[in-house]
C-alpha atoms as a PDB file:
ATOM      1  CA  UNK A   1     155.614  75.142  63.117  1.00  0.00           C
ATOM      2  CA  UNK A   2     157.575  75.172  66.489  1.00  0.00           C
ATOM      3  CA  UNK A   3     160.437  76.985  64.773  1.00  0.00           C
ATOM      4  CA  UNK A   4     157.665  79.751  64.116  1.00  0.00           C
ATOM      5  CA  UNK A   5     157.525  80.635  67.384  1.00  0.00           C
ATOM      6  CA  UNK A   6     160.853  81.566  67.949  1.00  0.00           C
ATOM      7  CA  UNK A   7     162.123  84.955  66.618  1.00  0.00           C
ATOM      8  CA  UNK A   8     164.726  84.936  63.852  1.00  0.00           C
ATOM      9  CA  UNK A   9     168.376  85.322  65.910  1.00  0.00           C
ATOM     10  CA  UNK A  10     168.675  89.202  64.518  1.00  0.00           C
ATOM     11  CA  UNK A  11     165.690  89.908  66.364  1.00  0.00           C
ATOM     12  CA  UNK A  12     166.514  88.382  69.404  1.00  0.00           C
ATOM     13  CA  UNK A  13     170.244  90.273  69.498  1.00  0.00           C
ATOM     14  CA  UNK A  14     167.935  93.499  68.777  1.00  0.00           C
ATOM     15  CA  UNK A  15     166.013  92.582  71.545  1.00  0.00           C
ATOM     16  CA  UNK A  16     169.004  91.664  74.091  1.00  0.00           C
ATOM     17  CA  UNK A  17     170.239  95.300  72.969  1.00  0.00           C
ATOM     18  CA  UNK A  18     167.378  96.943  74.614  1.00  0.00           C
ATOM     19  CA  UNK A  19     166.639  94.935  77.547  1.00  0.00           C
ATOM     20  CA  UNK A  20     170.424  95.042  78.553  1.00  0.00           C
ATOM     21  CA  UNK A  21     170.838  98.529  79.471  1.00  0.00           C
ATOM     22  CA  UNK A  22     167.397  98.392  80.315  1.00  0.00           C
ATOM     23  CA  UNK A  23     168.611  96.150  83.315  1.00  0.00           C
ATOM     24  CA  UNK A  24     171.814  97.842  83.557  1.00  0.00           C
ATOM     25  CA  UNK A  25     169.740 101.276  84.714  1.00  0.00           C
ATOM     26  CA  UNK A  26     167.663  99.790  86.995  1.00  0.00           C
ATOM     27  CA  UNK A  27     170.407  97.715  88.549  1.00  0.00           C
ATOM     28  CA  UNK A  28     172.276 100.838  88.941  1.00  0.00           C
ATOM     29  CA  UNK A  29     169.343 102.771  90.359  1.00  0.00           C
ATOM     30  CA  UNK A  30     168.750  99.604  93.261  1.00  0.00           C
ATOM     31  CA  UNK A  31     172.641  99.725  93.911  1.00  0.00           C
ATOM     32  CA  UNK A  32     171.993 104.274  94.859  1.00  0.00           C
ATOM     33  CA  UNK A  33     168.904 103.390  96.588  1.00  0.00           C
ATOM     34  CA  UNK A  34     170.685 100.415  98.885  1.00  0.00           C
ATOM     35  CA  UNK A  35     173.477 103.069  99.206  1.00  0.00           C
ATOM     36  CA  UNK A  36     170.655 105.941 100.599  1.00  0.00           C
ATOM     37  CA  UNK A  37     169.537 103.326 102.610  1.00  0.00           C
ATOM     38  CA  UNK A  38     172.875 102.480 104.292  1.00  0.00           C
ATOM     39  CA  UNK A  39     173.796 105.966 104.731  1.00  0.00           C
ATOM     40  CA  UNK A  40     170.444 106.830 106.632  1.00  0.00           C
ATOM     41  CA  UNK A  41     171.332 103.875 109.076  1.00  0.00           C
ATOM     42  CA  UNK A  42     174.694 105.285 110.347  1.00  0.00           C
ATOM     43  CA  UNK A  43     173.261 108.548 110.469  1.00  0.00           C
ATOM     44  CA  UNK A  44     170.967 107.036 112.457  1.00  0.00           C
ATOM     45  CA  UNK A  45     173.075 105.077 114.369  1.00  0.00           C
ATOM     46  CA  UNK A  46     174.897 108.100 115.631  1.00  0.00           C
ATOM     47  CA  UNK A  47     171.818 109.920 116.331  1.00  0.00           C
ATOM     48  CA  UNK A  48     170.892 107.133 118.931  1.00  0.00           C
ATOM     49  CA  UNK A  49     174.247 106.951 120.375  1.00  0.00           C
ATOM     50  CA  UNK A  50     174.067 110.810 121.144  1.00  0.00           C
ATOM     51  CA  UNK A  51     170.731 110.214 122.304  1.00  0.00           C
ATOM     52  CA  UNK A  52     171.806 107.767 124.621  1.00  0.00           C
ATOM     53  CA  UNK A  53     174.936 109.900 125.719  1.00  0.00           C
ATOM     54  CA  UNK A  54     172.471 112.669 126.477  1.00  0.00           C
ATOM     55  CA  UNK A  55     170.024 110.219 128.688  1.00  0.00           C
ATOM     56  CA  UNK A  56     173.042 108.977 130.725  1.00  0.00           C
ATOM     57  CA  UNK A  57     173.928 112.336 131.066  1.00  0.00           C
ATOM     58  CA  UNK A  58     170.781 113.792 132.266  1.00  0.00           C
ATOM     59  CA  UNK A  59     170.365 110.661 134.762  1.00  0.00           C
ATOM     60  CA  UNK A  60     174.091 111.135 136.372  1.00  0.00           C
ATOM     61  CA  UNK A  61     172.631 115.288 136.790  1.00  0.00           C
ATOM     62  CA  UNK A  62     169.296 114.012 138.453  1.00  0.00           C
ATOM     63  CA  UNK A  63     171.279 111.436 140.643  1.00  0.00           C
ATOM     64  CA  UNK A  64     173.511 114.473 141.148  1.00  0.00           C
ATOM     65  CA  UNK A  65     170.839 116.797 142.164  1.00  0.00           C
ATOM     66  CA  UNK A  66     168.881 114.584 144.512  1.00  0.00           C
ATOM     67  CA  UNK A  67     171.567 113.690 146.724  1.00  0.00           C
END
């Protein structure tokens, strides 16, 4: 009866067929989605570091201006 349970191996393979690209897609969709991610982070990145540019900037002026 325990050999019941498992499928015959043709239905397995069938099965493996499906799930496989199944997997492959959504492996492939994680691996764009990390990529997004990583791209937003430098843009970030360089968004701060002009930020902090600017803020140095504007501090040397104010410095500037009150003496």
């Amino acid at each position: 009866m325990a050999s019941d349970a498992n499928p015959p191996p043709q239905m397995e393979a069938s099965m493996l067929q499906q799930v496989v690209p199944q997997q492959e897609s959504i492996s492939q969709g994680r691996a764009g989605a990390l990529q997004n991610v990583e791209s937003t982070i430098s843009e970030l990145s360089g968004i701060f570091t002009h930020l902090a540019t600017m803020v140095a900037q504007q501090g040397l002026m104010t410095t500037w201006m009150s003496h």
